[in-house]
Protein backbone atom coordinates (compact mmCIF):
# COMPACT_ATOMS: atom_id res chain seq x y z
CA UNK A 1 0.35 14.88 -6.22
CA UNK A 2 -0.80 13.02 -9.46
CA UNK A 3 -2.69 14.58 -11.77
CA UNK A 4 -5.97 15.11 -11.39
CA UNK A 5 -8.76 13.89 -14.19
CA UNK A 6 -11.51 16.60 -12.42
CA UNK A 7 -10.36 18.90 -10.64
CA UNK A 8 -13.25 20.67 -9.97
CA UNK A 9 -14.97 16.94 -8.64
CA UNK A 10 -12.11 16.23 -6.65
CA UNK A 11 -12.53 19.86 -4.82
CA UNK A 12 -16.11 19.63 -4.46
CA UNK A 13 -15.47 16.11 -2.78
CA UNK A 14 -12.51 17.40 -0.51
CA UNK A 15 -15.21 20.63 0.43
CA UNK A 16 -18.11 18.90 1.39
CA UNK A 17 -15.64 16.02 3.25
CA UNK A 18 -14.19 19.31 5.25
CA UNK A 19 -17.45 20.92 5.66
CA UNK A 20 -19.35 17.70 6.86
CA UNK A 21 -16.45 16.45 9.19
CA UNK A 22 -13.66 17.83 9.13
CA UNK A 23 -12.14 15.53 6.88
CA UNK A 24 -9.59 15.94 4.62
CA UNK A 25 -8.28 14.19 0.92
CA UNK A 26 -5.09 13.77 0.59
CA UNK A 27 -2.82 12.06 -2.78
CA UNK A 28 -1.89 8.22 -2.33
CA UNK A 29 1.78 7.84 -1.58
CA UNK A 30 2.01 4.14 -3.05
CA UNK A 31 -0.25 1.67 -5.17
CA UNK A 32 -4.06 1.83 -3.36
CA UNK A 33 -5.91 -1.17 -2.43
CA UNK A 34 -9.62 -1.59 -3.25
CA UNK A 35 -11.75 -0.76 -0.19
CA UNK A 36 -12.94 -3.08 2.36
CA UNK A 37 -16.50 -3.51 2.86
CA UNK A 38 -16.62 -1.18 -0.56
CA UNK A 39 -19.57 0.31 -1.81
CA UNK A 40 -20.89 2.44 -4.75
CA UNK A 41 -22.90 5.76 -5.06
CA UNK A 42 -24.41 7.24 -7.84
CA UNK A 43 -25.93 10.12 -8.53
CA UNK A 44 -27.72 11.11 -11.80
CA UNK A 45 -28.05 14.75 -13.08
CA UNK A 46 -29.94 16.55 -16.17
CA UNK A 47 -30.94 19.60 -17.26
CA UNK A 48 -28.33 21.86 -19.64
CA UNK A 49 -25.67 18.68 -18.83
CA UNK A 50 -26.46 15.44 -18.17
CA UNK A 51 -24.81 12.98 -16.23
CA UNK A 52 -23.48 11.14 -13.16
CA UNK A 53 -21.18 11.40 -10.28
CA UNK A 54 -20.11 8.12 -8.96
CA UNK A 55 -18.28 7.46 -5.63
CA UNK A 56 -16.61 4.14 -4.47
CA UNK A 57 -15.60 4.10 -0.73
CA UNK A 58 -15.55 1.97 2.01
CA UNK A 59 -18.46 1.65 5.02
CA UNK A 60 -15.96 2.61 7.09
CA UNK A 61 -15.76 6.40 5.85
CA UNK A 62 -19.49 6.42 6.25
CA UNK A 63 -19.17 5.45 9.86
CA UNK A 64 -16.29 7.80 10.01
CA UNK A 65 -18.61 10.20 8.80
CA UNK A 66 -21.10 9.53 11.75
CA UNK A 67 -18.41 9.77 14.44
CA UNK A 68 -17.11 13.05 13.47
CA UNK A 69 -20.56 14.40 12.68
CA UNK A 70 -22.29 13.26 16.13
CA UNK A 71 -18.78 14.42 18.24
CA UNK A 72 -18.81 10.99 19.98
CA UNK A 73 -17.45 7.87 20.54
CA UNK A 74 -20.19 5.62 18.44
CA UNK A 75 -20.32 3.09 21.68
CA UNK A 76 -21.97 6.77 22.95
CA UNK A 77 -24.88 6.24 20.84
CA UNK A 78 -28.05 4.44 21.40
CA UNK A 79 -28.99 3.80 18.12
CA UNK A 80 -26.11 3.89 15.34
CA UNK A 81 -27.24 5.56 11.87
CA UNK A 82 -27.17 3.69 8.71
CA UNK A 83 -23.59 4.56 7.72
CA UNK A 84 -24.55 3.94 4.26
CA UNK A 85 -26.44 7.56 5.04
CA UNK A 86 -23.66 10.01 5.65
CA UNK A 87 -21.88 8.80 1.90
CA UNK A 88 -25.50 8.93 -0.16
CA UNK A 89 -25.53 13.13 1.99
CA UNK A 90 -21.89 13.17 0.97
CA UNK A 91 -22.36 12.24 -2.44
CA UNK A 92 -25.79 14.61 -2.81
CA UNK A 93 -23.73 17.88 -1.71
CA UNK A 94 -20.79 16.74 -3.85
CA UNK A 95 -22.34 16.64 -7.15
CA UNK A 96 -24.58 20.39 -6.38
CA UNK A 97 -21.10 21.57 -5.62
CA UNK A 98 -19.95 20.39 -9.21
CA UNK A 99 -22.84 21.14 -10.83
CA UNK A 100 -22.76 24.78 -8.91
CA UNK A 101 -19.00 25.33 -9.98
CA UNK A 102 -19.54 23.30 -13.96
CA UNK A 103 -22.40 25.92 -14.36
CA UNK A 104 -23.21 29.03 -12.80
CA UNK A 105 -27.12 30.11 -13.15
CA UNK A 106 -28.33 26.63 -14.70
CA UNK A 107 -30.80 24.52 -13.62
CA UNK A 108 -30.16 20.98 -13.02
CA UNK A 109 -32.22 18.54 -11.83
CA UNK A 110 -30.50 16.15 -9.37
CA UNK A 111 -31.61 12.67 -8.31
CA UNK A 112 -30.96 11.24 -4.83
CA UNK A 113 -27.69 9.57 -5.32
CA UNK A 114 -28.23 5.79 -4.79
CA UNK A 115 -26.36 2.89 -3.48
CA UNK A 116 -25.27 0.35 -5.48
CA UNK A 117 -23.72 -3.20 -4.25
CA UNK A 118 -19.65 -3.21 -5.45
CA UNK A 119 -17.87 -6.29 -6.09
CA UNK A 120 -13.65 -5.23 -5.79
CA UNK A 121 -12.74 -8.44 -7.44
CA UNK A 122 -14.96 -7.85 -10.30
CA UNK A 123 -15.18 -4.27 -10.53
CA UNK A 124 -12.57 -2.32 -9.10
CA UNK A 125 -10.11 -2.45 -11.45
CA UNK A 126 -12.61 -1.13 -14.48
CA UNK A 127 -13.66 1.53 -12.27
CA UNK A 128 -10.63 2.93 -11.98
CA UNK A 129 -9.01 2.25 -15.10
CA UNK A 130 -12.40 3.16 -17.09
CA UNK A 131 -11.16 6.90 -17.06
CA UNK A 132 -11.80 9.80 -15.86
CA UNK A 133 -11.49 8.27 -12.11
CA UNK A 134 -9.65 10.26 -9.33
CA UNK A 135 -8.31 8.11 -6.69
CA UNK A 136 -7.82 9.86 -3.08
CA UNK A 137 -7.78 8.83 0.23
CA UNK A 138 -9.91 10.50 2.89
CA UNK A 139 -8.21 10.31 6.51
CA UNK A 140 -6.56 6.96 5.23
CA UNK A 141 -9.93 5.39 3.01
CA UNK A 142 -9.88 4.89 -0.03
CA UNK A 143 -12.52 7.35 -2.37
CA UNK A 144 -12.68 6.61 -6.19
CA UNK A 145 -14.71 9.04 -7.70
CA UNK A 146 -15.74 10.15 -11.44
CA UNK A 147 -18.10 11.77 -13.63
CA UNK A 148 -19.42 10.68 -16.68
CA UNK A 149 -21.51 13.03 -18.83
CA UNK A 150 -23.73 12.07 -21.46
C-alpha cells in the first residue's frame, strides 16, 4: 500500500464507509482515473484547529451508499434518495471521527459539509497533486480525500 499523507483521515473514512455500509477502502493497484459523474464535499471545522475535510467521489458511491444502506435492489424503492445525501452523512461522520481522534476533549464546531460542483478536466489533477491528498478506492470508486488546516 502507498503511503499514506493522513492516516488518521484515511481511517476515519474507511470506519464510517464500514460502519454506514459495509464498505471497504482498499490501495489502487495501477494509475486511478478521475471519477465519473465526480463531485466534491467539504466540510469546514473551528474551534482549537481550524480547517477542512474535503472528499472527491463519484455519484455512484453515493448511490452505492443508498443500496447497501436500504438492503435493496434501488428498482425496490418508490422514491430514490438524493444520492448526493449519503456522501454529505459520509463526509459529516468522517471529519467528527478526525476531529474525535486529532483531539480528544476539544470542542470543535463543525459545519454541514457541502457540495460543491467538480470539473475532472480542470480540477482533478490539482486536487490530487495539491498535497496532502489520499487516493483510495471504495468497492472499486474512486475517493480523494484531504485536510487542510488553517
Amino acid at each position: 500500500m502507498p503511503e499514506l499523507c493522513n492516516s488518521d483521515l484515511v481511517e476515519s473514512l474507511a470506519s464510517a464507509l464500514e460502519t454506514m455500509a459495509f464498505i471497504s477502502l482498499t490501495p489502487p493497484e495501477e494509475a486511478i482515473q478521475p471519477p465519473d459523474e465526480a463531485v466534491m464535499l467539504r466540510a469546514s471545522y473551528g474551534g482549537a484547529r481550524c480547517g477542512k475535510v474535503e472528499l472527491v467521489t463519484s455519484m455512484s458511491l453515493g448511490r452505492l451508499l443508498v443500496d447497501n444502506t436500504l438492503s435493496c435492489d434501488p428498482s425496490d424503492t418508490l422514491i430514490l434518495p438524493n444520492p448526493q445525501d449519503p456522501l454529505v452523512e459520509l463526509l459529516n461522520i468522517t471529519c467528527g471521527l478526525l476531529l474525535k481522534q486529532r483531539a480528544k476533549g476539544v470542542r470543535f464546531a463543525m459545519h454541514v459539509p457541502e457540495v460543491l460542483p467538480f470539473d475532472t478536466t480542470k480540477q482533478w489533477n490539482k486536487f490530487i497533486n495539491g498535497g496532502g491528498c489520499d487516493v483510495l478506492l471504495a468497492d472499486g470508486i474512486v475517493v480523494a480525500i484531504r485536510v487542510i488546516e488553517d
